[in-house]
PDB file of N, CA and C in Angstrom:
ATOM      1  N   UNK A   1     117.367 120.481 107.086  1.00  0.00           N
ATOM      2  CA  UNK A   1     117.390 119.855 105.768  1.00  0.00           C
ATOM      3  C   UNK A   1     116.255 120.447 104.940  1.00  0.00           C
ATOM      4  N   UNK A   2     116.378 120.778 103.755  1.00  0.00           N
ATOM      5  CA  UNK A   2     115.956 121.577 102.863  1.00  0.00           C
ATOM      6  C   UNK A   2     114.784 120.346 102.390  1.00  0.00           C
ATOM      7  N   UNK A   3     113.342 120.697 101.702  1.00  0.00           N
ATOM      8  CA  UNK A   3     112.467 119.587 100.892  1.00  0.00           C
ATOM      9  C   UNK A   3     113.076 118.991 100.341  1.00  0.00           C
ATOM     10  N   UNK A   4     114.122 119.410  99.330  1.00  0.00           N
ATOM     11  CA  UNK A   4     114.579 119.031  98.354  1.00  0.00           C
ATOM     12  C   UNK A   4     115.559 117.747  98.551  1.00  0.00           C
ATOM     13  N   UNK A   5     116.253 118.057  99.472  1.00  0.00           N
ATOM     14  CA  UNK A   5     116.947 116.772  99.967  1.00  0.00           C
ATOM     15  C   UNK A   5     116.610 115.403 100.691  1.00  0.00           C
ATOM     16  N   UNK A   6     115.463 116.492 101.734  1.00  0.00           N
ATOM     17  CA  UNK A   6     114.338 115.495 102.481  1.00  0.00           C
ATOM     18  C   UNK A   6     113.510 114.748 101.518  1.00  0.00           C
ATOM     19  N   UNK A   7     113.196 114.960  99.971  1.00  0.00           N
ATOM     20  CA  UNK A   7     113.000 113.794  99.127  1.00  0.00           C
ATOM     21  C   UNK A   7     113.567 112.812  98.725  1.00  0.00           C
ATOM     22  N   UNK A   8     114.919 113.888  98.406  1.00  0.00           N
ATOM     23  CA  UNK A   8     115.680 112.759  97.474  1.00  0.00           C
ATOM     24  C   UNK A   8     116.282 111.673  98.742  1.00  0.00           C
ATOM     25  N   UNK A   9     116.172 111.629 100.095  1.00  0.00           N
ATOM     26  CA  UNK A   9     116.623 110.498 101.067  1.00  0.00           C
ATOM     27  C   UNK A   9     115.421 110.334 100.777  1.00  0.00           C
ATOM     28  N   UNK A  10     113.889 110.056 100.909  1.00  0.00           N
ATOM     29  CA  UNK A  10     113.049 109.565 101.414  1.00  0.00           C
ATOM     30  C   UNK A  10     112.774 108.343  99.652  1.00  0.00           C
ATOM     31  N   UNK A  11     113.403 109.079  98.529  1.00  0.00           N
ATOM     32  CA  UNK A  11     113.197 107.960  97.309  1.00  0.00           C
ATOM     33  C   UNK A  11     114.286 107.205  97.474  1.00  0.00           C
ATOM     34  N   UNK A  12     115.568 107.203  97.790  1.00  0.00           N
ATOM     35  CA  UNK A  12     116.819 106.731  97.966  1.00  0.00           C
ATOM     36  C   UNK A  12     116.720 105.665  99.021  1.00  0.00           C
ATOM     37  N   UNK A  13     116.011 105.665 100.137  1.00  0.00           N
ATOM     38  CA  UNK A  13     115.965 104.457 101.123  1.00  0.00           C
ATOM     39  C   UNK A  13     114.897 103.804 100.403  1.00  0.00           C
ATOM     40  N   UNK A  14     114.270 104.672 100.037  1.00  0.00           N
ATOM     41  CA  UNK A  14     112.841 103.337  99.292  1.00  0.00           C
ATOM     42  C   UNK A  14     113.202 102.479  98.579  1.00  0.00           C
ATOM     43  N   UNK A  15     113.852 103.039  97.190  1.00  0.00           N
ATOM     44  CA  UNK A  15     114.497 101.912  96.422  1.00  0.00           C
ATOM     45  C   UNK A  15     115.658 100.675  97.420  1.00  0.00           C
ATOM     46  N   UNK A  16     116.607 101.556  97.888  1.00  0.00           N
ATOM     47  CA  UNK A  16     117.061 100.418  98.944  1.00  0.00           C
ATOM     48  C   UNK A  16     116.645 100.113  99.789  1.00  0.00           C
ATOM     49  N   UNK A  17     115.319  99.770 100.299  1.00  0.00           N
ATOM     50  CA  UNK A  17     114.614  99.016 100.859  1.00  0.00           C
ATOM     51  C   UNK A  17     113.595  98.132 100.193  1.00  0.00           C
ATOM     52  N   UNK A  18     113.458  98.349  98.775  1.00  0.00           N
ATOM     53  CA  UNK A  18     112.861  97.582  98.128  1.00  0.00           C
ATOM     54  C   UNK A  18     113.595  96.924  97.140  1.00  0.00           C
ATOM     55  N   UNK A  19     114.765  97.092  97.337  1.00  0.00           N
ATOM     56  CA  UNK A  19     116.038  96.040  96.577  1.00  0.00           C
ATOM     57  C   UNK A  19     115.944  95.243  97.525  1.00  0.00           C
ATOM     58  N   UNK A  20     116.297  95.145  98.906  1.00  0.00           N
ATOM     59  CA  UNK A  20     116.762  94.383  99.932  1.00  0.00           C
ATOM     60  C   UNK A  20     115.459  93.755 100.115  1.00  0.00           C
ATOM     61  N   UNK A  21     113.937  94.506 100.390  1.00  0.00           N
ATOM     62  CA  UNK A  21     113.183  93.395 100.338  1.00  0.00           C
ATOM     63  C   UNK A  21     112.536  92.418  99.590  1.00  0.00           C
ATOM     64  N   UNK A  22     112.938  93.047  98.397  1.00  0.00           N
ATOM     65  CA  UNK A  22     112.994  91.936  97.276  1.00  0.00           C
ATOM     66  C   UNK A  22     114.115  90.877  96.987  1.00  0.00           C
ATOM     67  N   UNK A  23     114.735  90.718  97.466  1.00  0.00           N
ATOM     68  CA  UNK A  23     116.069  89.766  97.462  1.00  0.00           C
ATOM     69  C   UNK A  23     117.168  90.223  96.824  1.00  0.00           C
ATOM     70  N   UNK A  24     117.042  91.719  95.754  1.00  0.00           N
ATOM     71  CA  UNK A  24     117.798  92.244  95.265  1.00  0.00           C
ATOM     72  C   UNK A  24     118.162  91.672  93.670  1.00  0.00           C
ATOM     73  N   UNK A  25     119.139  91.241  93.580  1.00  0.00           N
ATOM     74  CA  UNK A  25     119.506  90.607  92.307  1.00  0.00           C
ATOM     75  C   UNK A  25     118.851  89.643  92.248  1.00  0.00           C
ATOM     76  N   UNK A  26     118.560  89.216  90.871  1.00  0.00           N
ATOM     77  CA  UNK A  26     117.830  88.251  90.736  1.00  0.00           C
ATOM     78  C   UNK A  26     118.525  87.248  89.975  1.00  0.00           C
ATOM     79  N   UNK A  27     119.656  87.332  89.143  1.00  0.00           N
ATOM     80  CA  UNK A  27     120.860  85.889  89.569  1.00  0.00           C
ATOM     81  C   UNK A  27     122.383  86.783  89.147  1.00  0.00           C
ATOM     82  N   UNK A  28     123.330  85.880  89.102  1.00  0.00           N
ATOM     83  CA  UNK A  28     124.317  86.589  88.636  1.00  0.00           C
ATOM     84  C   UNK A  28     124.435  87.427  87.601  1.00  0.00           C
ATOM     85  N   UNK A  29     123.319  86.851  86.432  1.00  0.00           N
ATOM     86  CA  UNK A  29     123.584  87.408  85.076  1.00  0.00           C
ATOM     87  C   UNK A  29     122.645  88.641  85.149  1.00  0.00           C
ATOM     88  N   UNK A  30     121.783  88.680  85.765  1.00  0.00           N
ATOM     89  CA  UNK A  30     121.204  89.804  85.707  1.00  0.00           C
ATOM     90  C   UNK A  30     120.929  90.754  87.314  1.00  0.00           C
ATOM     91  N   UNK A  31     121.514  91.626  87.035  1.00  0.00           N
ATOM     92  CA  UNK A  31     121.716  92.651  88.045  1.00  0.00           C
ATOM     93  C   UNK A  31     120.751  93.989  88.544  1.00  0.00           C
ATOM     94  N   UNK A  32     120.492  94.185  90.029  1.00  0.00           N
ATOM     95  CA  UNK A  32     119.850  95.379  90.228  1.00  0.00           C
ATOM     96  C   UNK A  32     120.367  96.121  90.730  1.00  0.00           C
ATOM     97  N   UNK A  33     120.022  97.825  90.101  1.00  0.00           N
ATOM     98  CA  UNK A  33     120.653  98.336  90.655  1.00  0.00           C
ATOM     99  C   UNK A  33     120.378  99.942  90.390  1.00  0.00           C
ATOM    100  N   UNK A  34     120.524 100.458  91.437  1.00  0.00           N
ATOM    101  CA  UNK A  34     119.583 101.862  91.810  1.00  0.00           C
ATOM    102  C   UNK A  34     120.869 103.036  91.379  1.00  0.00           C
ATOM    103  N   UNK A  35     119.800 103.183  90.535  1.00  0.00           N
ATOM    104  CA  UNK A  35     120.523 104.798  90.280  1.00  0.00           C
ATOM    105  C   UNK A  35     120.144 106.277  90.917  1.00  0.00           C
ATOM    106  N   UNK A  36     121.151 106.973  91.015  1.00  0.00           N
ATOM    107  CA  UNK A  36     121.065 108.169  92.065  1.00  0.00           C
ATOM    108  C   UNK A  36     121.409 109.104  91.090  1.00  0.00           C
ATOM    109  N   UNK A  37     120.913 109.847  90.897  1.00  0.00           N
ATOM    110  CA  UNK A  37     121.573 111.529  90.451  1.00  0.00           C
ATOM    111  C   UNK A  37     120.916 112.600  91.055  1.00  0.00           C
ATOM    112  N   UNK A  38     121.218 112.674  92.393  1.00  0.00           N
ATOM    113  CA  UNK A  38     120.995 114.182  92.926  1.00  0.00           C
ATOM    114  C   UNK A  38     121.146 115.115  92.462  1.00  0.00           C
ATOM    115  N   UNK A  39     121.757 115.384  91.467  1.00  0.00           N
ATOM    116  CA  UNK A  39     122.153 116.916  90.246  1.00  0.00           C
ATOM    117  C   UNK A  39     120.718 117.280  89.712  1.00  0.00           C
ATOM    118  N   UNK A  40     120.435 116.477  89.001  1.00  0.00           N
ATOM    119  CA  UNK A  40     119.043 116.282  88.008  1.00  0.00           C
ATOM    120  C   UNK A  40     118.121 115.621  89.271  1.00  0.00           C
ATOM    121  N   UNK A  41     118.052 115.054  90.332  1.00  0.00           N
ATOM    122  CA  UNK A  41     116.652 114.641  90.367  1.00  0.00           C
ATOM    123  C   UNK A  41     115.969 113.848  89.801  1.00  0.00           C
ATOM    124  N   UNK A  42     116.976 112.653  89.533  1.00  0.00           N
ATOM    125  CA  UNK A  42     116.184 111.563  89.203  1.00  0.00           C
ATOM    126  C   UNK A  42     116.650 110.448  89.606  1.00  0.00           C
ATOM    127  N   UNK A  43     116.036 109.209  89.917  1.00  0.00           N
ATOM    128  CA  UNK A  43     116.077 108.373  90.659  1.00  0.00           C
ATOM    129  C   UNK A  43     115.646 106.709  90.063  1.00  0.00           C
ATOM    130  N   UNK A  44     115.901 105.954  90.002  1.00  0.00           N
ATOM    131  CA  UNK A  44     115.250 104.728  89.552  1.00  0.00           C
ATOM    132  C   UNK A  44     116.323 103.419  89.356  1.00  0.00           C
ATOM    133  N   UNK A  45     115.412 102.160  89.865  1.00  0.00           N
ATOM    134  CA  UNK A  45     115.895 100.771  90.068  1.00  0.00           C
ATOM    135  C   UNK A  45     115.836 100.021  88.964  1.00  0.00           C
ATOM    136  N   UNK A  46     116.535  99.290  88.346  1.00  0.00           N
ATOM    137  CA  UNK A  46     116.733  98.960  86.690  1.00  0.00           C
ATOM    138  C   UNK A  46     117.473  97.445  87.017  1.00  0.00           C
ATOM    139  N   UNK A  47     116.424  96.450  86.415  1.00  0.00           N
ATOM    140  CA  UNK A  47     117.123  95.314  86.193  1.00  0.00           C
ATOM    141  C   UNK A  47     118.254  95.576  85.054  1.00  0.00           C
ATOM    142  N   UNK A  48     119.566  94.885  84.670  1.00  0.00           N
ATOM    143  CA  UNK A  48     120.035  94.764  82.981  1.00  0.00           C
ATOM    144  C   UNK A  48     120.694  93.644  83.669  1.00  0.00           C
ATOM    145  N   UNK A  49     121.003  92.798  82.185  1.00  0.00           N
ATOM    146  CA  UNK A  49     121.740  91.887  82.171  1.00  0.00           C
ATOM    147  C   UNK A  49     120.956  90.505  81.276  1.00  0.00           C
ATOM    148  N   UNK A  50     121.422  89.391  81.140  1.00  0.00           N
ATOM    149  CA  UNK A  50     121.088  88.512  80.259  1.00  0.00           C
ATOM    150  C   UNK A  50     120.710  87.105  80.824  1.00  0.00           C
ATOM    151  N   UNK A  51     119.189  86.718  80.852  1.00  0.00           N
ATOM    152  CA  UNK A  51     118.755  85.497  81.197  1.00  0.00           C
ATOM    153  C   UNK A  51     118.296  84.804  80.092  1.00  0.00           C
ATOM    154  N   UNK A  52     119.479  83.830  79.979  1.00  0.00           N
ATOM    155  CA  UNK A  52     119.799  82.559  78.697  1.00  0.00           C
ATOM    156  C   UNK A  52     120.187  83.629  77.201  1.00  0.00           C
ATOM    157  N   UNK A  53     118.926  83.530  76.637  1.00  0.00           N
ATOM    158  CA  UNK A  53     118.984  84.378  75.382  1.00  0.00           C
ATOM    159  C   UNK A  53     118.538  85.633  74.912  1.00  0.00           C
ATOM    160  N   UNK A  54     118.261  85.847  76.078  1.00  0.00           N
ATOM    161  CA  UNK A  54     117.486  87.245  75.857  1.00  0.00           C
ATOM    162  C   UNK A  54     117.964  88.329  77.416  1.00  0.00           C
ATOM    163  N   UNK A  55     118.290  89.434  76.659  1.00  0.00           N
ATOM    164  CA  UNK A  55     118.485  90.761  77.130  1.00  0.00           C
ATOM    165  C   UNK A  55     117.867  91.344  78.149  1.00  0.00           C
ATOM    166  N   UNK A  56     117.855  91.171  79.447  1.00  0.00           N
ATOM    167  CA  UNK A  56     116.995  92.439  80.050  1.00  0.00           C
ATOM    168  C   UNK A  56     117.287  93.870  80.315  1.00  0.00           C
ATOM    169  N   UNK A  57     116.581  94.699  80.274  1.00  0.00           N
ATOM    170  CA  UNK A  57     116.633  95.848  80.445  1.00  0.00           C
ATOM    171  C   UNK A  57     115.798  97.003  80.799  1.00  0.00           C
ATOM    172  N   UNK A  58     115.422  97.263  82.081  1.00  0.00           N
ATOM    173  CA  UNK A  58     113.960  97.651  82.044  1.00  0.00           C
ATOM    174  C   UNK A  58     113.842  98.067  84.081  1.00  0.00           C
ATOM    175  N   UNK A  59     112.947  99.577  83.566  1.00  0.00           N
ATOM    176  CA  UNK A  59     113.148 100.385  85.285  1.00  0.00           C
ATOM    177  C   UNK A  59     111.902  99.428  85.791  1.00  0.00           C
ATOM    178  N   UNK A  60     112.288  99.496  87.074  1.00  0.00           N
ATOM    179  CA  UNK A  60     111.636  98.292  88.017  1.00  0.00           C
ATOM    180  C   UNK A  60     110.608  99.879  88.602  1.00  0.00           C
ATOM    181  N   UNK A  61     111.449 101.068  89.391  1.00  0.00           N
ATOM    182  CA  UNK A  61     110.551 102.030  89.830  1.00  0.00           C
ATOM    183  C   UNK A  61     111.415 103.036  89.064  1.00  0.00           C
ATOM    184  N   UNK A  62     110.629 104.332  88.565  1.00  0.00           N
ATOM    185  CA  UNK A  62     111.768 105.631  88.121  1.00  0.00           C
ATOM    186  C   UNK A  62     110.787 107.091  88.980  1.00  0.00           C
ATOM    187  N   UNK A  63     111.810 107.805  89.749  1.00  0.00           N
ATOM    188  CA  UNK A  63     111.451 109.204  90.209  1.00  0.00           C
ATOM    189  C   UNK A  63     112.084 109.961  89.785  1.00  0.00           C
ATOM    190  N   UNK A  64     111.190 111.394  89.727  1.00  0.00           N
ATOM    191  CA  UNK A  64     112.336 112.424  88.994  1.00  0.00           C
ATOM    192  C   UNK A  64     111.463 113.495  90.713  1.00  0.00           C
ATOM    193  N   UNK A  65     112.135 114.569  90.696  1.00  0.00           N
ATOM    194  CA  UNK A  65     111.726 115.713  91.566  1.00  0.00           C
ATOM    195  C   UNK A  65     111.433 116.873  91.168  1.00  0.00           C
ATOM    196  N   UNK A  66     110.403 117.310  90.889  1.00  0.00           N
ATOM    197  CA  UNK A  66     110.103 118.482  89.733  1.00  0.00           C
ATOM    198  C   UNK A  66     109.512 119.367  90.495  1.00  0.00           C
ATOM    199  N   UNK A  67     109.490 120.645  90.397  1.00  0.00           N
ATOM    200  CA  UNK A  67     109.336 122.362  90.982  1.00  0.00           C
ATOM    201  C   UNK A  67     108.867 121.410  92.071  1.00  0.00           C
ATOM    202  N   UNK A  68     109.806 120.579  92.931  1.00  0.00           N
ATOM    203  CA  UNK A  68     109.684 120.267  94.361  1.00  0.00           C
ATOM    204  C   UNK A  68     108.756 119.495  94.779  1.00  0.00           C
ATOM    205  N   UNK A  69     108.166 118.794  93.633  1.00  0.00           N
ATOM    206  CA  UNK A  69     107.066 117.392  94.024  1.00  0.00           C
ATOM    207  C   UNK A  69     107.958 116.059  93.377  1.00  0.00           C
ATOM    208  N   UNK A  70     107.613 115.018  93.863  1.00  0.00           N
ATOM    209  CA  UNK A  70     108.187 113.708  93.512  1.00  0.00           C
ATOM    210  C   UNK A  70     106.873 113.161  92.447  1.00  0.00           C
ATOM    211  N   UNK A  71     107.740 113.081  91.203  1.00  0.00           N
ATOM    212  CA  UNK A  71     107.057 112.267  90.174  1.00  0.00           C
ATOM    213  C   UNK A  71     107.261 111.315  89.896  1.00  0.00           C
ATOM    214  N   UNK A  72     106.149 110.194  90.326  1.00  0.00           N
ATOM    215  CA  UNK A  72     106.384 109.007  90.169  1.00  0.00           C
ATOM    216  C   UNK A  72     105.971 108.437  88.925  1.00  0.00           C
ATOM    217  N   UNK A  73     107.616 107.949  87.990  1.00  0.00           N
ATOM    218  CA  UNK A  73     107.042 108.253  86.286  1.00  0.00           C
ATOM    219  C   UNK A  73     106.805 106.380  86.629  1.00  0.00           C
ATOM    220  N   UNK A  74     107.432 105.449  86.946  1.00  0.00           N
ATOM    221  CA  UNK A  74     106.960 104.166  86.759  1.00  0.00           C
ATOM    222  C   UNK A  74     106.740 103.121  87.789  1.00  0.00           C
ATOM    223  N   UNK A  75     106.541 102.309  87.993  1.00  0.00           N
ATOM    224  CA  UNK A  75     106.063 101.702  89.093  1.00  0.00           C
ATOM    225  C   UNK A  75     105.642 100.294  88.659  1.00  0.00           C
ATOM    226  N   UNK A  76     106.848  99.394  88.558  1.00  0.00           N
ATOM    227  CA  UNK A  76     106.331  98.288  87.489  1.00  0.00           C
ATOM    228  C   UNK A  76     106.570  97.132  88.825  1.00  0.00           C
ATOM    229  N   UNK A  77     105.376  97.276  89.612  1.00  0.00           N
ATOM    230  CA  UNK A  77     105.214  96.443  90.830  1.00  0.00           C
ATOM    231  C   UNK A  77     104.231  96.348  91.597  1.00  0.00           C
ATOM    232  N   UNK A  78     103.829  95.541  92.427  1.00  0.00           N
ATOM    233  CA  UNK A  78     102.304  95.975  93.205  1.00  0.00           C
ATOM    234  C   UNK A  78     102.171  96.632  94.113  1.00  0.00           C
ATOM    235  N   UNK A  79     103.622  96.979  94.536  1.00  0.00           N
ATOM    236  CA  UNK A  79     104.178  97.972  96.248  1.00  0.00           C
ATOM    237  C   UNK A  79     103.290  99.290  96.071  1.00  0.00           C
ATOM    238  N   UNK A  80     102.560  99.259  96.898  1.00  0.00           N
ATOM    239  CA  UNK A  80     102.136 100.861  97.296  1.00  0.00           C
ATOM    240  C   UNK A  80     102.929 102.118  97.848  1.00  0.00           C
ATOM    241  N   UNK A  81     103.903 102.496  97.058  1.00  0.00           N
ATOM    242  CA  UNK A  81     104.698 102.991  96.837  1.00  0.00           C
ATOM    243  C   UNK A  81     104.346 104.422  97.584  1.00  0.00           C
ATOM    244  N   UNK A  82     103.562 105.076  97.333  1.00  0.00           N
ATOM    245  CA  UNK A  82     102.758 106.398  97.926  1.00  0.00           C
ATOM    246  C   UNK A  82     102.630 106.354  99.164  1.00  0.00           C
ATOM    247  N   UNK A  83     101.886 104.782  99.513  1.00  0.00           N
ATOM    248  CA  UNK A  83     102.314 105.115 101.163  1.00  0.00           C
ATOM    249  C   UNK A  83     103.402 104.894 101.623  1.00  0.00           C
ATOM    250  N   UNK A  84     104.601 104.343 101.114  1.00  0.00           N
ATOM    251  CA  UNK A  84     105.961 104.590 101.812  1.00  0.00           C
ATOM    252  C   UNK A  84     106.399 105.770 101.834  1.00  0.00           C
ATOM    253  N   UNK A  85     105.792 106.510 100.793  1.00  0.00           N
ATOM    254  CA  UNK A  85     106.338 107.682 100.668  1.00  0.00           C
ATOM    255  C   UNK A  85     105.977 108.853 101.985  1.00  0.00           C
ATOM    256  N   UNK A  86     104.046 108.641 101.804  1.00  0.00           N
ATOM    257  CA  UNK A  86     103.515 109.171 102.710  1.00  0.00           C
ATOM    258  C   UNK A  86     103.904 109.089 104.111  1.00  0.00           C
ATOM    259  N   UNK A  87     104.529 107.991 105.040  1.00  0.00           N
ATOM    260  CA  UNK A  87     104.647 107.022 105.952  1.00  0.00           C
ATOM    261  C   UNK A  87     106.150 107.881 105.985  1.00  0.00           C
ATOM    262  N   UNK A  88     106.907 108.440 105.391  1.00  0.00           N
ATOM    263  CA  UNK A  88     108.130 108.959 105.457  1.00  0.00           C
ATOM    264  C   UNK A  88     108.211 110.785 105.411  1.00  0.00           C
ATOM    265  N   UNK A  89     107.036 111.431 105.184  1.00  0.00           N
ATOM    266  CA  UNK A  89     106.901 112.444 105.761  1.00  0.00           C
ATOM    267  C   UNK A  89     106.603 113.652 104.311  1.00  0.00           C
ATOM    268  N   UNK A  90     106.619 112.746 102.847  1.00  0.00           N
ATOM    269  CA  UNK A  90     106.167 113.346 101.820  1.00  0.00           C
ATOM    270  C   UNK A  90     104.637 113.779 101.801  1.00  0.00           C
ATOM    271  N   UNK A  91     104.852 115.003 101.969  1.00  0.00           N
ATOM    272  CA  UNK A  91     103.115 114.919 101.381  1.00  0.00           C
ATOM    273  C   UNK A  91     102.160 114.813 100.441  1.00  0.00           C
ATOM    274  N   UNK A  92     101.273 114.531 100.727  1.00  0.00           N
ATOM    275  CA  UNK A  92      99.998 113.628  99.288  1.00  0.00           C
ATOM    276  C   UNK A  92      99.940 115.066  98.150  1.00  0.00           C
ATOM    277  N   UNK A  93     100.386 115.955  98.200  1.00  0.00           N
ATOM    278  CA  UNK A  93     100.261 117.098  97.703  1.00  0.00           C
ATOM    279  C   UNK A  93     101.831 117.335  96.585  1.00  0.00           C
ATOM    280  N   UNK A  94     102.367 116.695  97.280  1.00  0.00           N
ATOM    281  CA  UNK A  94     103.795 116.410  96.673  1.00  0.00           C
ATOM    282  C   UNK A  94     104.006 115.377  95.411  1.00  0.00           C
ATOM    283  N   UNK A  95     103.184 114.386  95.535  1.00  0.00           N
ATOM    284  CA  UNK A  95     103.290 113.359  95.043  1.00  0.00           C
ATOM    285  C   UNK A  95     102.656 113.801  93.788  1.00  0.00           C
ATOM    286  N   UNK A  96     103.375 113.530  92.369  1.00  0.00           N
ATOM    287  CA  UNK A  96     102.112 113.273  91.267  1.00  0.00           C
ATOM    288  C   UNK A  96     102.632 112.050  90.808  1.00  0.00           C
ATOM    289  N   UNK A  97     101.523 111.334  90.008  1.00  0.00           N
ATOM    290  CA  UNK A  97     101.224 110.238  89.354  1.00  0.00           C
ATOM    291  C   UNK A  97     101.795 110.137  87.892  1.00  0.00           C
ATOM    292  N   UNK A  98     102.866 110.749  87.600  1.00  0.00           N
ATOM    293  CA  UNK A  98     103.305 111.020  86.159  1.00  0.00           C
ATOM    294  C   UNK A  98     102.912 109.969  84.790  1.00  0.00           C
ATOM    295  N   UNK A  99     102.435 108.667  85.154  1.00  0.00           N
ATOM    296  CA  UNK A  99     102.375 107.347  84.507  1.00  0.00           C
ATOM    297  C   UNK A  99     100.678 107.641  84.408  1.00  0.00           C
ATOM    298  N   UNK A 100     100.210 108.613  85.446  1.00  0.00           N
ATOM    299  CA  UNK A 100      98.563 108.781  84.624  1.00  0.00           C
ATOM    300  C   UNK A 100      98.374 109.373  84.124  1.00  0.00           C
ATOM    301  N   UNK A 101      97.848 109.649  82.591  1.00  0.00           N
ATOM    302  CA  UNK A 101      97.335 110.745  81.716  1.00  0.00           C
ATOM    303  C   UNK A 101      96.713 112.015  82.612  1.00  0.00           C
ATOM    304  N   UNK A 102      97.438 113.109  81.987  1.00  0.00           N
ATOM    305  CA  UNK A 102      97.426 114.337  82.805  1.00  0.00           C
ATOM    306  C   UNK A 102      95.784 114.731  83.139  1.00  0.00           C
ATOM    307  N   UNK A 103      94.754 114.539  82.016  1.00  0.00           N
ATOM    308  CA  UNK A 103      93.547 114.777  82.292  1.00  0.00           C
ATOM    309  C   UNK A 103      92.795 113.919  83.355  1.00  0.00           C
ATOM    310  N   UNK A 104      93.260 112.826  83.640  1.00  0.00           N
ATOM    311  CA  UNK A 104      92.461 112.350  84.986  1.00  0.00           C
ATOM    312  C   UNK A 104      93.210 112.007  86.142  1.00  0.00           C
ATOM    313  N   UNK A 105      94.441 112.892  86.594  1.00  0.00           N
ATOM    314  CA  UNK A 105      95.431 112.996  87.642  1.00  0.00           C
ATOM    315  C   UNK A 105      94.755 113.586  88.630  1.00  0.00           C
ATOM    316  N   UNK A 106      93.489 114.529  88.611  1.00  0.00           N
ATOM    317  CA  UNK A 106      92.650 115.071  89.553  1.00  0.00           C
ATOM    318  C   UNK A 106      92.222 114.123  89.921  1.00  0.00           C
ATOM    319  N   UNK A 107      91.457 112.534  89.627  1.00  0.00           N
ATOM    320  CA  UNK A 107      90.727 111.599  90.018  1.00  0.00           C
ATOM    321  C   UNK A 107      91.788 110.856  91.206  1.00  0.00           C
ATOM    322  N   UNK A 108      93.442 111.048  91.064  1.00  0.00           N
ATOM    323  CA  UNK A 108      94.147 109.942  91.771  1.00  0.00           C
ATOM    324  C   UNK A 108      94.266 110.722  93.093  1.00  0.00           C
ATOM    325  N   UNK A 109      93.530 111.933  93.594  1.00  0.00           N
ATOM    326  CA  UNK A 109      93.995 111.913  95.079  1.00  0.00           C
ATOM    327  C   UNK A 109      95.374 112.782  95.471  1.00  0.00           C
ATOM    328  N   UNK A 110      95.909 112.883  94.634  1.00  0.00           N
ATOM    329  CA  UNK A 110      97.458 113.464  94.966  1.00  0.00           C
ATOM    330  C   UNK A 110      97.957 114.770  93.597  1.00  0.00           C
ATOM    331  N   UNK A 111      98.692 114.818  93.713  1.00  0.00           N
ATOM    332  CA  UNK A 111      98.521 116.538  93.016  1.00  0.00           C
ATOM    333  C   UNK A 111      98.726 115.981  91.727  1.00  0.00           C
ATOM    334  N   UNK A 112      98.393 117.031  90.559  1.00  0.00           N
ATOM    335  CA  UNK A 112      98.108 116.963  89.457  1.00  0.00           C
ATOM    336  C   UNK A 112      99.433 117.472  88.679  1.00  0.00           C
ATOM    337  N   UNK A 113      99.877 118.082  89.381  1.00  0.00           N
ATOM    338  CA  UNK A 113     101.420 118.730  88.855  1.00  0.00           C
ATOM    339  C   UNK A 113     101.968 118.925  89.180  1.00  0.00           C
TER     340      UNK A 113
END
């Protein structure tokens, strides 16, 4: 198995493992649900749907896979996400922080680009 694929399973069980350990949907009206596009390389878990009067709509986690590192553009949760990643055979070198301003991505430990 090629990096490239060996990512896109290692973001693909994450999100479905963090649907399932989150209880997943959160009622009928509003739905979760993980999007896949292996073509493009991008990845991400998205509440939508409508609680009472108001609209939701909004990525819970979003990955894209860029010149062969996993960019983690959002992360709207407290899961330490990096070490699942790490813990699954990505390396810290792989990983960038896309959600931190590019000038202090050297400070987070994991690659800059």
């Amino acid at each position: 198995m090629d990096k490239i694929s060996k990512y896109q399973d290692v973001i693909i069980d994450f999100l479905q493992h963090y649907n399932n350990e989150s209880g997943g949907n959160t009622s009928e009206a509003v739905q979760r649900r993980v999007l896949i596009d292996r073509e493009s390389n991008s990845f991400q878990l998205l509440d939508t749907g409508w609680s009472g009067k108001y609209y939701i709509f909004g990525p819970i986690f979003h990955f894209d896979i860029i010149e062969g590192k996993i960019w983690m553009q959002c992360n709207n949760t407290e899961w330490e996400v990096v070490d699942y990643l790490m813990e699954h055979g990505v390396d810290r070198q792989d990983i960038v922080l896309g959600f931190v301003p590019p000038h202090a991505r050297h400070f987070s430990g994991f690659a800059t680009a």
